[in-house]
C-alpha atoms as a PDB file:
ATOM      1  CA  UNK A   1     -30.265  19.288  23.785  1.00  0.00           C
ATOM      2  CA  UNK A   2     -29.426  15.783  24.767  1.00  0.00           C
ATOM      3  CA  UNK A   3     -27.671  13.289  22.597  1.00  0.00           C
ATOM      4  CA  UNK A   4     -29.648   9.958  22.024  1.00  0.00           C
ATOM      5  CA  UNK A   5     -28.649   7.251  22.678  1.00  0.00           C
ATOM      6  CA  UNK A   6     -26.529   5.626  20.136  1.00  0.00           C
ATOM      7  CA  UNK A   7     -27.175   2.207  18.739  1.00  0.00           C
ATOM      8  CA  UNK A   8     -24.640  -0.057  17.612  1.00  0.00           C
ATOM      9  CA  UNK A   9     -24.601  -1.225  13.640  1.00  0.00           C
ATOM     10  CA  UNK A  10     -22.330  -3.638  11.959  1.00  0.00           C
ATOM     11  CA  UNK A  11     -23.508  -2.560   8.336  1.00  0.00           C
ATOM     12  CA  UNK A  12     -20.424  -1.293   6.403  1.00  0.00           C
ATOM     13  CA  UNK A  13     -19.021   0.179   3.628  1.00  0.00           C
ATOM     14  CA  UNK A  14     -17.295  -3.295   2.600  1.00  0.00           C
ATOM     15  CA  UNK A  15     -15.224  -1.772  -0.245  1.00  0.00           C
ATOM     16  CA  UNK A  16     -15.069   1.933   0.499  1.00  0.00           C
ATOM     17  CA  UNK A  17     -14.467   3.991   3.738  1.00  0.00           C
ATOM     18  CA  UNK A  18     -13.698   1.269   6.220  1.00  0.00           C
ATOM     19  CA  UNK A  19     -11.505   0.048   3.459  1.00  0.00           C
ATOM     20  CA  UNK A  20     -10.004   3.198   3.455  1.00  0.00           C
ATOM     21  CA  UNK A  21      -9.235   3.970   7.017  1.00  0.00           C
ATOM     22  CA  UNK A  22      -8.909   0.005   8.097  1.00  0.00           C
ATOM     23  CA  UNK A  23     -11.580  -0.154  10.050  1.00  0.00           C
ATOM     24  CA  UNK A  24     -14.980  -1.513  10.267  1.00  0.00           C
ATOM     25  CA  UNK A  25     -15.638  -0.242  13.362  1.00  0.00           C
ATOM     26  CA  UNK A  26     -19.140   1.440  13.497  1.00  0.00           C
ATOM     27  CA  UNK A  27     -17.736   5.258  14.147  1.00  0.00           C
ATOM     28  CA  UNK A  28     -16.348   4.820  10.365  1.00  0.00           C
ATOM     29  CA  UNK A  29     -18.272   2.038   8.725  1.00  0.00           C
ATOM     30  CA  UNK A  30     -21.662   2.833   9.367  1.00  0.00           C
ATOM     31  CA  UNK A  31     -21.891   6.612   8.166  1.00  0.00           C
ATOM     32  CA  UNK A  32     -23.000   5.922   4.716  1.00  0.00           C
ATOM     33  CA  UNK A  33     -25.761   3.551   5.483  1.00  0.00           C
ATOM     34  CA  UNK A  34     -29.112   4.420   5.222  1.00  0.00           C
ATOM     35  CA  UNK A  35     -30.382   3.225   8.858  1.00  0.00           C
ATOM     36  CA  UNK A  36     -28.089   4.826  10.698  1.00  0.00           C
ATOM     37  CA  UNK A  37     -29.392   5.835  14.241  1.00  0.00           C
ATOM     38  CA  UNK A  38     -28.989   9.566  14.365  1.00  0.00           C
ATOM     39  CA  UNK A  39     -27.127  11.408  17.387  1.00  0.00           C
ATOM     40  CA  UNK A  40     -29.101  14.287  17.891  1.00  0.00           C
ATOM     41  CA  UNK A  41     -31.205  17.366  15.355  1.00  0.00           C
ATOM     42  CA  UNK A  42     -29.039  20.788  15.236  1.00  0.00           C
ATOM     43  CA  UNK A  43     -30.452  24.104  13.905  1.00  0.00           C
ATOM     44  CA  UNK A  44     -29.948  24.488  10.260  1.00  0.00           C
ATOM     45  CA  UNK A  45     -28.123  27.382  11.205  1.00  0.00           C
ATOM     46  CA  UNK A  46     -25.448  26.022  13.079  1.00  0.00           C
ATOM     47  CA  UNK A  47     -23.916  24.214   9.971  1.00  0.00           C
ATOM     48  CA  UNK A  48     -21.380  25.358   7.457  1.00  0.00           C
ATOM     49  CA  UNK A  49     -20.267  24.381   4.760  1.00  0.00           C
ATOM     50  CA  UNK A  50     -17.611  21.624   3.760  1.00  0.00           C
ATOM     51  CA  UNK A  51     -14.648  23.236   2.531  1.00  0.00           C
ATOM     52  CA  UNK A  52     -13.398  19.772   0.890  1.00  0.00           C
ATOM     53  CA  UNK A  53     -16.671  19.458  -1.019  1.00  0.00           C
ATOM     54  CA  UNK A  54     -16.165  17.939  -4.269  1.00  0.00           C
ATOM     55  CA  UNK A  55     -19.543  19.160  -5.935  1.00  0.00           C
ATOM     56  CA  UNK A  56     -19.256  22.597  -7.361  1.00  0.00           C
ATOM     57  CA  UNK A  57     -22.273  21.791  -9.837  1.00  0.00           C
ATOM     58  CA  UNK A  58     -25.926  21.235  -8.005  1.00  0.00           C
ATOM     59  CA  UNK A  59     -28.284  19.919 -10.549  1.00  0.00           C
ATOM     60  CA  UNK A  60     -31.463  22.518 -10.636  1.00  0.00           C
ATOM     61  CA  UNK A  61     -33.773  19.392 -11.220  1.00  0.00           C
ATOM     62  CA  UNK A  62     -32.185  17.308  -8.728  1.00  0.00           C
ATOM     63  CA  UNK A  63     -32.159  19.527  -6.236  1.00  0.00           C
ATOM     64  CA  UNK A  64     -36.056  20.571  -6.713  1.00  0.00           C
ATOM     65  CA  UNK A  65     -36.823  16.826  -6.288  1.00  0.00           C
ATOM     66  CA  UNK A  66     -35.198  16.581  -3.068  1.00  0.00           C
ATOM     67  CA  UNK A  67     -36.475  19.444  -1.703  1.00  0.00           C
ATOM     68  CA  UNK A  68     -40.042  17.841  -2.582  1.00  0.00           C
ATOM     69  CA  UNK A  69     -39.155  14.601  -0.776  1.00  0.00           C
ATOM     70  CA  UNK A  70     -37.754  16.438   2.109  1.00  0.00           C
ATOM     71  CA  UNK A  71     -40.996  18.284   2.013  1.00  0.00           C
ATOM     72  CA  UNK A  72     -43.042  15.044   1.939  1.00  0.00           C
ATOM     73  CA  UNK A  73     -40.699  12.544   4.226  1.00  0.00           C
ATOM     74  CA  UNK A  74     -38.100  14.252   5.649  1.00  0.00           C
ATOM     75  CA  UNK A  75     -34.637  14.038   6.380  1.00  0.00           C
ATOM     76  CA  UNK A  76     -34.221   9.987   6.029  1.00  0.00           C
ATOM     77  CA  UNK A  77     -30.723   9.977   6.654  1.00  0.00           C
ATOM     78  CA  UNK A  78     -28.321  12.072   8.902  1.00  0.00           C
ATOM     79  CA  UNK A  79     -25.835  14.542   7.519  1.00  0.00           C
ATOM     80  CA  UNK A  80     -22.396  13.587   9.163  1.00  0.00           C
ATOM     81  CA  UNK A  81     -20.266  16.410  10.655  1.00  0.00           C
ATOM     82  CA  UNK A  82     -17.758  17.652  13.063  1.00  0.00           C
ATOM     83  CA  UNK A  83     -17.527  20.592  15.496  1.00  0.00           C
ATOM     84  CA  UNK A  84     -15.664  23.137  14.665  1.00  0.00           C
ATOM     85  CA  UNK A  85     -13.477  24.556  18.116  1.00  0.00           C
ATOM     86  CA  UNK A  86     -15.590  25.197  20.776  1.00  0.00           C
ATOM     87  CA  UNK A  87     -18.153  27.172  19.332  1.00  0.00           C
ATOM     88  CA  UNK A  88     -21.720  26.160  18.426  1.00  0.00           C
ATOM     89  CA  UNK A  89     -20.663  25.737  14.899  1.00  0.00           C
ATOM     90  CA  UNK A  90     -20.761  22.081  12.937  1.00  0.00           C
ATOM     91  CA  UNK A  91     -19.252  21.644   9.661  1.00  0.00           C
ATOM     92  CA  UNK A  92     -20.555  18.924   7.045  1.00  0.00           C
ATOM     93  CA  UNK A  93     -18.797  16.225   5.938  1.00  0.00           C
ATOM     94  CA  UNK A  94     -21.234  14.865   4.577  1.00  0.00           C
ATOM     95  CA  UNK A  95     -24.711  15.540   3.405  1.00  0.00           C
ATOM     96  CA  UNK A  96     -24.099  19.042   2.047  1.00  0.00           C
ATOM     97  CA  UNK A  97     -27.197  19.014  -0.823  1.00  0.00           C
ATOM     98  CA  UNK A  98     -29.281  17.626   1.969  1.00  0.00           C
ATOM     99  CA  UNK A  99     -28.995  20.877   3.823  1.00  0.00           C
ATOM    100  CA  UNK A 100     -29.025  22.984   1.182  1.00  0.00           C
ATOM    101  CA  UNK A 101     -32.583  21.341   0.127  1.00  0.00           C
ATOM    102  CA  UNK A 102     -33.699  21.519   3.966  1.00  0.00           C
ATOM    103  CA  UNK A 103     -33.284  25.542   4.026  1.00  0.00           C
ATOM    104  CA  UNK A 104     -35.257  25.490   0.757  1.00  0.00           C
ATOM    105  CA  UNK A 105     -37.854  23.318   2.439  1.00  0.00           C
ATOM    106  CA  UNK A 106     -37.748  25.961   5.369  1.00  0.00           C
ATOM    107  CA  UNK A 107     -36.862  23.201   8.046  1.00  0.00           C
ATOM    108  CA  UNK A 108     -35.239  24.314  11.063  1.00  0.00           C
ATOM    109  CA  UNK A 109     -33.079  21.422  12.071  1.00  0.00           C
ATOM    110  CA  UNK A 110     -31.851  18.407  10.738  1.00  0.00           C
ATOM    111  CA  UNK A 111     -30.939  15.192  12.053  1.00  0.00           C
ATOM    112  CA  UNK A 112     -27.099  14.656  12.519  1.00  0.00           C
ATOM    113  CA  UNK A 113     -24.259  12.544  13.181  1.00  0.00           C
ATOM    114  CA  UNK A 114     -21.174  13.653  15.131  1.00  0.00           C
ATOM    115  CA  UNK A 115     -17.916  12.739  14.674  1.00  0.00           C
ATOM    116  CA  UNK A 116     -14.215  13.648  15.610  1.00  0.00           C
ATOM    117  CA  UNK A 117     -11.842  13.636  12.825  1.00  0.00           C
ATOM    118  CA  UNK A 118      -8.664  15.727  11.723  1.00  0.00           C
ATOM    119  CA  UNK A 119      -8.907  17.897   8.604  1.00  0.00           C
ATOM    120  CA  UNK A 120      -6.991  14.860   6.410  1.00  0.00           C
ATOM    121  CA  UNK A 121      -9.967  12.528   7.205  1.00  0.00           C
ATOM    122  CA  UNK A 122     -12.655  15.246   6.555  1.00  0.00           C
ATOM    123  CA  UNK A 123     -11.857  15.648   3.063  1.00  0.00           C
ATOM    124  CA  UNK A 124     -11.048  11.937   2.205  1.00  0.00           C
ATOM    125  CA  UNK A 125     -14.098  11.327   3.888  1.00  0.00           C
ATOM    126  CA  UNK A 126     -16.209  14.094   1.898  1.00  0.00           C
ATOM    127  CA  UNK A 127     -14.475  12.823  -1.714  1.00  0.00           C
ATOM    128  CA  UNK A 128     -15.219   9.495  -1.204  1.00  0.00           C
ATOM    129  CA  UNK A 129     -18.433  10.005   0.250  1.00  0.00           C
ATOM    130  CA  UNK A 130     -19.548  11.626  -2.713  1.00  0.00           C
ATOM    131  CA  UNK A 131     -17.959   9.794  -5.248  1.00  0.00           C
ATOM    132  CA  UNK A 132     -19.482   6.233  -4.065  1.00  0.00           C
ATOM    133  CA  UNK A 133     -23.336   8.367  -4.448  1.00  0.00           C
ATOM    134  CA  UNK A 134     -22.965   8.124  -7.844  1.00  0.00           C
ATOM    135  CA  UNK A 135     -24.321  11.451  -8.760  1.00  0.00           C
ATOM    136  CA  UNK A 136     -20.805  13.502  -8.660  1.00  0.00           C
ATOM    137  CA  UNK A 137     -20.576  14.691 -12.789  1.00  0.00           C
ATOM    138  CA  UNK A 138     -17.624  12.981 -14.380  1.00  0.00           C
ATOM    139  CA  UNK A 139     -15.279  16.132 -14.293  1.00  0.00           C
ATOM    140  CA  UNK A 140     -16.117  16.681 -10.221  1.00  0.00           C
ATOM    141  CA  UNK A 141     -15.204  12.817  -9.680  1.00  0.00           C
ATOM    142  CA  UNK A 142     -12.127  13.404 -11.614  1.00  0.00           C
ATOM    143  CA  UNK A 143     -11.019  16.350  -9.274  1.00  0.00           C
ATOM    144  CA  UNK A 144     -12.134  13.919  -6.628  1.00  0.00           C
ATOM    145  CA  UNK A 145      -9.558  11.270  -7.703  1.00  0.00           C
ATOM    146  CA  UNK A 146      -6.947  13.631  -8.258  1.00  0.00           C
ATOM    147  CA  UNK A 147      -6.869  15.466  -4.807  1.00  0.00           C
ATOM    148  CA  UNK A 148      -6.780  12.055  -3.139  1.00  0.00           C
ATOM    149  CA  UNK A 149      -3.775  10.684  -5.566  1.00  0.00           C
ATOM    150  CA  UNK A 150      -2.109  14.236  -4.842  1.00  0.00           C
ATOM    151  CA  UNK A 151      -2.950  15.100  -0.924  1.00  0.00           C
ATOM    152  CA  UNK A 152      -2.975  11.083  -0.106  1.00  0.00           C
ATOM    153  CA  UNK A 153      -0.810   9.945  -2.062  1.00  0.00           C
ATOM    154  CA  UNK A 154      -3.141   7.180  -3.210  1.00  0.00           C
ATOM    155  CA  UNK A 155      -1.988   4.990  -6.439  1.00  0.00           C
ATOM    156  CA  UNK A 156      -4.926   4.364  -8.586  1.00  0.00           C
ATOM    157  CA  UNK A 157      -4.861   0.623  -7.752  1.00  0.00           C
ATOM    158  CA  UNK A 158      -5.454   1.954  -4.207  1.00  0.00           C
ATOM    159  CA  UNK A 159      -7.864   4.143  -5.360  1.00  0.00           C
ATOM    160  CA  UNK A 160     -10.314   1.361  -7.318  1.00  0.00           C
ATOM    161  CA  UNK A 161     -10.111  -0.267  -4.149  1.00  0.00           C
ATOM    162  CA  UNK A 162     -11.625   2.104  -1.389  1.00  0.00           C
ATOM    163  CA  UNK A 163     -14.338   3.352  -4.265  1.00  0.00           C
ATOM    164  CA  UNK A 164     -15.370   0.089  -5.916  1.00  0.00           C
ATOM    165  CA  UNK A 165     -14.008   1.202  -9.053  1.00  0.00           C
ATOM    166  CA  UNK A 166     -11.845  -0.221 -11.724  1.00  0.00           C
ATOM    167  CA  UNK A 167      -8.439   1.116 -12.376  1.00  0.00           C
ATOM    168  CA  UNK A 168      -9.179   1.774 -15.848  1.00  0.00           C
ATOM    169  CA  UNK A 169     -12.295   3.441 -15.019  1.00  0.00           C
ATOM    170  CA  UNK A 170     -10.072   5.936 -12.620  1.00  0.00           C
ATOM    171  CA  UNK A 171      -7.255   6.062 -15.595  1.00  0.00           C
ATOM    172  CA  UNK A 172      -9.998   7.178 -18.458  1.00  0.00           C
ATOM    173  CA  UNK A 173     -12.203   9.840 -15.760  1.00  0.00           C
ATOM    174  CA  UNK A 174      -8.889  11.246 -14.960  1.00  0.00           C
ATOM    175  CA  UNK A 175      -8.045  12.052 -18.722  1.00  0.00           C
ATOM    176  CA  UNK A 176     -10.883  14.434 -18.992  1.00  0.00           C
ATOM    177  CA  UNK A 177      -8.979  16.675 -16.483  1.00  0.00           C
ATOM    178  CA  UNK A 178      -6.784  16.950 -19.909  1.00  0.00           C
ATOM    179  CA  UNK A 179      -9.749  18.563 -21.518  1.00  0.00           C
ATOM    180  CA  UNK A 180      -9.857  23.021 -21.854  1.00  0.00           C
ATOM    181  CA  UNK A 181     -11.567  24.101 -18.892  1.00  0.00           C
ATOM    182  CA  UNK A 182     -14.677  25.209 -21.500  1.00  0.00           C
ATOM    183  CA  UNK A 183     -15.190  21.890 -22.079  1.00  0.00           C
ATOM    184  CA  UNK A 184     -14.710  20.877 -18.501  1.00  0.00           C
ATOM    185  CA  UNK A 185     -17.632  23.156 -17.537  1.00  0.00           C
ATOM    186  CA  UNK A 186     -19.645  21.750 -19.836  1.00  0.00           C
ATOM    187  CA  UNK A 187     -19.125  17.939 -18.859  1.00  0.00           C
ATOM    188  CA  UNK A 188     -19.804  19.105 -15.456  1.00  0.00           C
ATOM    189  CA  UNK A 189     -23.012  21.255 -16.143  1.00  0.00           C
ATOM    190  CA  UNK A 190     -24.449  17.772 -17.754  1.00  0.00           C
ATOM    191  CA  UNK A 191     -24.538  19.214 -21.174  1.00  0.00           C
ATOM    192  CA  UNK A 192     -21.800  16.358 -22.199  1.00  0.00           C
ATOM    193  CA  UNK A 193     -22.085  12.624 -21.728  1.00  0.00           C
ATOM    194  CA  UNK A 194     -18.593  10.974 -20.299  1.00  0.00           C
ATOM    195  CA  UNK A 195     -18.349   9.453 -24.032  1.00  0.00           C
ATOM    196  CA  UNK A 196     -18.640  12.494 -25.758  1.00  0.00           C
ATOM    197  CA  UNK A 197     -16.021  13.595 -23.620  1.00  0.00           C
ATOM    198  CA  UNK A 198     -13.572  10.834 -24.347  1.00  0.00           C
ATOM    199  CA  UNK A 199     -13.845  11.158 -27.722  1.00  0.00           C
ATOM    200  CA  UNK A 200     -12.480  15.186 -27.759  1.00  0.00           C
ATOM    201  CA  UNK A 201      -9.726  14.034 -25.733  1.00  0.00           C
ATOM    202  CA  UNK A 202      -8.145  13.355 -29.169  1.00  0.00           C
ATOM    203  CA  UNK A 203      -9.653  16.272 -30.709  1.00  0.00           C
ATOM    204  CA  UNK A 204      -7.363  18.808 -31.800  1.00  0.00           C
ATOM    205  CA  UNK A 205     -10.225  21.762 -31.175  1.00  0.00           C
ATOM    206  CA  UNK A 206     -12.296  20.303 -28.619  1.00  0.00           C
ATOM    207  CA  UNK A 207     -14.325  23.559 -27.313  1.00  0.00           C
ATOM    208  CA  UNK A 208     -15.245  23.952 -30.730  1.00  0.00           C
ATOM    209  CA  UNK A 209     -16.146  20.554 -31.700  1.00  0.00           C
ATOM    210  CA  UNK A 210     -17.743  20.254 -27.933  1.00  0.00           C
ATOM    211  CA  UNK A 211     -20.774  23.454 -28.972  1.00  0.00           C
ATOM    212  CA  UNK A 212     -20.957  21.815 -32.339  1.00  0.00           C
ATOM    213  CA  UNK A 213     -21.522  18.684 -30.156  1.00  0.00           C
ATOM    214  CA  UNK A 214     -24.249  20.466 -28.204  1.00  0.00           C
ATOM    215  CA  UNK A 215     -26.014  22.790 -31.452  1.00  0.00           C
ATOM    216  CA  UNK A 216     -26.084  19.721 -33.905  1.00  0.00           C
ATOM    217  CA  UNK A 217     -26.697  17.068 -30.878  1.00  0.00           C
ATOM    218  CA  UNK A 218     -23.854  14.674 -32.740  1.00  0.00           C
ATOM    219  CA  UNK A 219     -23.260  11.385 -31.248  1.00  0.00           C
ATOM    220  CA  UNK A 220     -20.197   9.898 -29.783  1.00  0.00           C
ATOM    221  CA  UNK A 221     -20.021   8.059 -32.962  1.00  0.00           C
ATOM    222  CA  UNK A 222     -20.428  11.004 -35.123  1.00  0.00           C
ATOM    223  CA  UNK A 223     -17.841  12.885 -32.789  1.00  0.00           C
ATOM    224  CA  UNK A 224     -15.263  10.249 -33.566  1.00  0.00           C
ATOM    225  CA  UNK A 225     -15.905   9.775 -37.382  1.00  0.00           C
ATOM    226  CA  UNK A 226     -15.279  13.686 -38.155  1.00  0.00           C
ATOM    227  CA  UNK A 227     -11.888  13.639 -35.443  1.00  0.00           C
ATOM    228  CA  UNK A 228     -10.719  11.097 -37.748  1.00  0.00           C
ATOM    229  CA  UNK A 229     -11.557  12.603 -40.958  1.00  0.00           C
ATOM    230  CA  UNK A 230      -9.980  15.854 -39.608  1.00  0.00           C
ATOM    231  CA  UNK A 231      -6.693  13.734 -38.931  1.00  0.00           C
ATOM    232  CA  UNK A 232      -6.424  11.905 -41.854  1.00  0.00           C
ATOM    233  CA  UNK A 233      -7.054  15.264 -43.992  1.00  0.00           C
ATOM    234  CA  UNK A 234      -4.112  16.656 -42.506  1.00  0.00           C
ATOM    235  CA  UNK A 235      -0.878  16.883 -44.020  1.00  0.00           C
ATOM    236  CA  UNK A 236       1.779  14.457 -42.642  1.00  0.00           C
ATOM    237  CA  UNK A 237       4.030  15.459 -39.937  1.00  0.00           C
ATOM    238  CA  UNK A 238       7.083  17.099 -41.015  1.00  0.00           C
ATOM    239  CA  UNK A 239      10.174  14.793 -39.696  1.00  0.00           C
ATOM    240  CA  UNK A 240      11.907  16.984 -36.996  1.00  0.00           C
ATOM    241  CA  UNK A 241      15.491  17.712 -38.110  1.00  0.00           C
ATOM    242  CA  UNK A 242      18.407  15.782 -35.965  1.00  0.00           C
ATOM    243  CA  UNK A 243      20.322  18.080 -33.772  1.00  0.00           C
ATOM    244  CA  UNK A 244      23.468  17.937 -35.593  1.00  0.00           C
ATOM    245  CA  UNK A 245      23.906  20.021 -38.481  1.00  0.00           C
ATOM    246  CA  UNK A 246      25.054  16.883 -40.546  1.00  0.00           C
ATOM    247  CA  UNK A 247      22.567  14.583 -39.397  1.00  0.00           C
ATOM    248  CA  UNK A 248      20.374  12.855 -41.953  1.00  0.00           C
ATOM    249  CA  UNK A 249      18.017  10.230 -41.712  1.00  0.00           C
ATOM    250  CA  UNK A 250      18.887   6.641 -42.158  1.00  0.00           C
ATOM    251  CA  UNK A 251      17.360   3.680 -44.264  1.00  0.00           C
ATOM    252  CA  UNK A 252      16.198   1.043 -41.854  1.00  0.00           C
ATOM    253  CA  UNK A 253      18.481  -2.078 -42.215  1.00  0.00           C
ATOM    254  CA  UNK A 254      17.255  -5.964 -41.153  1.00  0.00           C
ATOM    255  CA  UNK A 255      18.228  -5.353 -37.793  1.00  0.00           C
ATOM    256  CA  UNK A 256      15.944  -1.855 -36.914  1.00  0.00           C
ATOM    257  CA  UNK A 257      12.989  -3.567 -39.295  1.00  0.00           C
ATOM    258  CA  UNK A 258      13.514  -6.496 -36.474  1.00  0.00           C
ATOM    259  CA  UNK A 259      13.432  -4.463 -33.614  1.00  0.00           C
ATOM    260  CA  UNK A 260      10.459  -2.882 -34.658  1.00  0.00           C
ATOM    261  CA  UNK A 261       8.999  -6.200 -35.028  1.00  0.00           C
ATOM    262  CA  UNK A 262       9.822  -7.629 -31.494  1.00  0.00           C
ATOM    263  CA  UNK A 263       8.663  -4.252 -29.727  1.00  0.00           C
ATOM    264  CA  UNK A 264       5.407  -4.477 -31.760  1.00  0.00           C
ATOM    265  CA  UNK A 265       4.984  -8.101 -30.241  1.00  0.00           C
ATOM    266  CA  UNK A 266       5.866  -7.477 -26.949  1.00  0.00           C
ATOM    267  CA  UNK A 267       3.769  -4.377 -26.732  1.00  0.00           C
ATOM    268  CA  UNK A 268       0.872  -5.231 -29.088  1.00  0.00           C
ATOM    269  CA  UNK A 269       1.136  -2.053 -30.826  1.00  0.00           C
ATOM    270  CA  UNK A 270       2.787  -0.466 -33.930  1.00  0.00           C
ATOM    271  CA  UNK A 271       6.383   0.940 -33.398  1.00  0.00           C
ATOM    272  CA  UNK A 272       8.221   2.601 -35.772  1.00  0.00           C
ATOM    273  CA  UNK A 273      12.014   3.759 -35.402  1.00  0.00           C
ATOM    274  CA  UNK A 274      13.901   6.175 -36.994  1.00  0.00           C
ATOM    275  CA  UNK A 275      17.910   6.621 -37.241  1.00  0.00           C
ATOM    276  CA  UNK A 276      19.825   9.721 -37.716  1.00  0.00           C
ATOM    277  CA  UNK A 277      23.561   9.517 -38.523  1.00  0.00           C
ATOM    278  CA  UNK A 278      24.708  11.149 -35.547  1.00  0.00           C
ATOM    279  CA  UNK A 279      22.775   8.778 -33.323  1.00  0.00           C
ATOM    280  CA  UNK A 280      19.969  10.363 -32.544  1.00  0.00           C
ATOM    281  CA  UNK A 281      16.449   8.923 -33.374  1.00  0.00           C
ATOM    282  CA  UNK A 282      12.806   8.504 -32.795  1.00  0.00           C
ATOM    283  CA  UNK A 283      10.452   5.687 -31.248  1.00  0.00           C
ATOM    284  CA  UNK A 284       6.885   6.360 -32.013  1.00  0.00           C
ATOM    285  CA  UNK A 285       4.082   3.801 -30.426  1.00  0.00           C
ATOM    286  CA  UNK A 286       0.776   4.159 -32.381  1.00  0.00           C
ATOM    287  CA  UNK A 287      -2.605   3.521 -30.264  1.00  0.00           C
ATOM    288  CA  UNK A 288      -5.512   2.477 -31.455  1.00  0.00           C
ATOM    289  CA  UNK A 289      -7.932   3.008 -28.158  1.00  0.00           C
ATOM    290  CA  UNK A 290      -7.760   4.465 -25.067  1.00  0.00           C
ATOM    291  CA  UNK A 291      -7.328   1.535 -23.344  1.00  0.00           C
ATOM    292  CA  UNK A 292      -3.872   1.091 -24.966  1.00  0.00           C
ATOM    293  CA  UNK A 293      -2.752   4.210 -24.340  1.00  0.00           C
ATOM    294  CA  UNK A 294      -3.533   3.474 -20.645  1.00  0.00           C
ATOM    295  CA  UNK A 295      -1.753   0.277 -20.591  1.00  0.00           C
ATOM    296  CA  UNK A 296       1.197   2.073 -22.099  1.00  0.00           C
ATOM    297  CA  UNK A 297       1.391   4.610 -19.269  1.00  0.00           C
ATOM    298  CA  UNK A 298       1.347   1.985 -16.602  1.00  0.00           C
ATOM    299  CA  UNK A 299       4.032   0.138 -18.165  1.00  0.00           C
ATOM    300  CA  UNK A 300       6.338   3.373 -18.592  1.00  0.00           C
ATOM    301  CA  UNK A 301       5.304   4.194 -15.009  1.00  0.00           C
ATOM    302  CA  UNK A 302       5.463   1.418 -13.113  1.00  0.00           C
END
C-alpha cells in the first residue's frame, strides 16, 4: 500500500510533547491534534499492543460509546505507532482504546501515523499522551507521573510543565500511590472520587473505611469528620524513651519555648520540641492540610 502524501501542520502541543522533546517540529508536535493528515490505513491485525501503556483500567461504558461512534463515524483521528524490526508488525503509541473499539466494531484497518522513535520516547510519548486526554483514572496518572520522575528523571516542576499541570496537582495525585493497593484498585475502577481518596490518605484503616465509603455512599466530608473523630478518640502517643538509660525528659526553658516560636513563624506551622538530658530530642511539625504537608516536603527536599 502506498503512503499518502503527507501534509505539513504547524498546530502543536504548546505545553506538552513538543515541550517535552524541544521541538515543535510537525513529526512531534502535531500527533495529538485532531486534524492530523493520516499516513496510510494498516490491517487491524498488524498492530500490537503498547507495552508502556499507562491504562490498565478500560471503562465498560466508555468503551461501548466509542465503539458506537466508531460504528457511526469512524476512526476520526489516527493511532500513532512505530514498526517494530523489519517485520509487518506496528506497535501503538498511541491510540490503544481506539483499536481495541475498532476490533469490536469489526473494522479491518485503521488509519495510522508512522513514526521512528527509540523505546525512551515511546513510553514518554504513550504517558504523556494519555495523561493530557484527561480520561487516565487518578491512580493510572499517578503511575504515569512516577515512571517519568523515575525512568526520566523528571522533577515535578518539569513535570507540570510538559502536562499543563500544577506542581501541587502532581504532589497530591502522587500521594495516592501511598494508598493499600485495595484501595488503589478501587480509585482506579472509578468506584472512588480523587477526594475521597485524599481524605484516606490520613486514614489509619483506609480499605476498610474505603467499602464503608462505597456501602454507605459517605461523602468526602463525612470521610474526613469520622478520620478525625477516630484520631482524637485515641489515646495520646506514648513519648518514646531517650536512648540512654538515664535520659529523662526536660522542662522547656525561655530559650526552647523561643525556638519553637521562630520555627512556627518561619514555617507557618506548629512545632513543638522536646529535650532529653543526654541530648537527644524530638521536632514534631503539625499540618493542618495537605497542602502544608507538601510545602514541607519541598522545603526538606530542595
Amino acid at each position: 500500500m502506498t503512503v499518502k502524501e503527507k501534509t505539513k501542520n504547524t498546530k502543536g502541543l504548546g505545553r506538552g510533547l513538543s515541550a517535552l522533546l524541544g521541538s515543535t517540529d510537525k513529526e512531534y508536535s502535531d500527533i495529538a491534534t485532531a486534524n492530523v493528515s493520516r499516513d496510510r490505513d494498516l490491517p487491524i491485525e498488524f498492530l500490537v499492543p503498547n507495552p508502556y501503556q499507562p491504562r490498565f483500567y478500560f471503562d465498560e461504558q466508555k468503551s461501548a460509546d466509542l465503539i458506537q461512534s466508531i460504528k457511526d463515524r469512524g476512526i476520526l483521528q489516527p493511532l500513532l505507532v512505530r514498526r517494530r524490526g523489519d517485520l509487518d508488525e506496528y506497535e501503538i503509541i498511541a491510540g490503544e482504546r481506539r483499536w481495541r473499539a475498532a476490533q469490536a466494531a469489526e473494522l479491518h484497518s485503521v488509519p495510522v501515523i508512522v513514526r521512528e522513535m527509540s523505546d525512551a520516547e515511546a513510553l514518554e510519548i504513550a504517558l504523556i499522551e494519555n495523561i493530557q486526554r484527561h480520561d487516565l483514572s487518578p491512580i493510572e496518572e499517578a503511575m504515569g507521573y512516577r515512571r517519568l520522575m523515575d525512568e526520566f528523571h523528571h522533577t515535578q516542576e518539569q513535570l507540570g510543565h510538559i502536562v499543563g499541570k500544577s506542581r501541587s496537582h502532581i504532589a497530591n495525585i502522587l500521594r495516592l500511590l501511598a494508598l493499600p493497593d485495595a484501595v488503589q484498585r478501587l480509585v482506579a475502577e472509578g468506584k472512588l472520587t480523587m477526594g475521597h481518596a485524599r481524605a484516606l490518605i490520613t486514614v489509619d484503616d483506609a480499605t476498610a473505611m474505603a467499602h464503608r465509603i462505597i456501602d454507605e455512599g459517605l461523602s468526602v466530608r463525612q470521610v474526613e469528620s469520622l478520620s478525625k473523630k477516630g484520631k482524637a478518640g485515641k489515646p495520646a502517643r506514648a513519648k518514646t524513651p531517650a536512648a540512654g538509660p538515664k535520659a529523662h525528659r526536660l522542662d522547656k526553658d525561655a530559650d526552647t519555648l523561643a525556638l519553637e516560636n521562630d520555627l512556627s513563624l518561619a514555617l507557618g506551622l506548629s512545632v513543638s520540641i522536646e529535650f532529653n538530658s543526654d541530648e537527644s530530642g524530638e521536632l514534631r511539625l503539625q499540618y493542618k492540610t495537605l497542602e502544608q504537608l507538601d510545602d514541607i516536603c519541598q522545603r526538606l527536599s530542595s
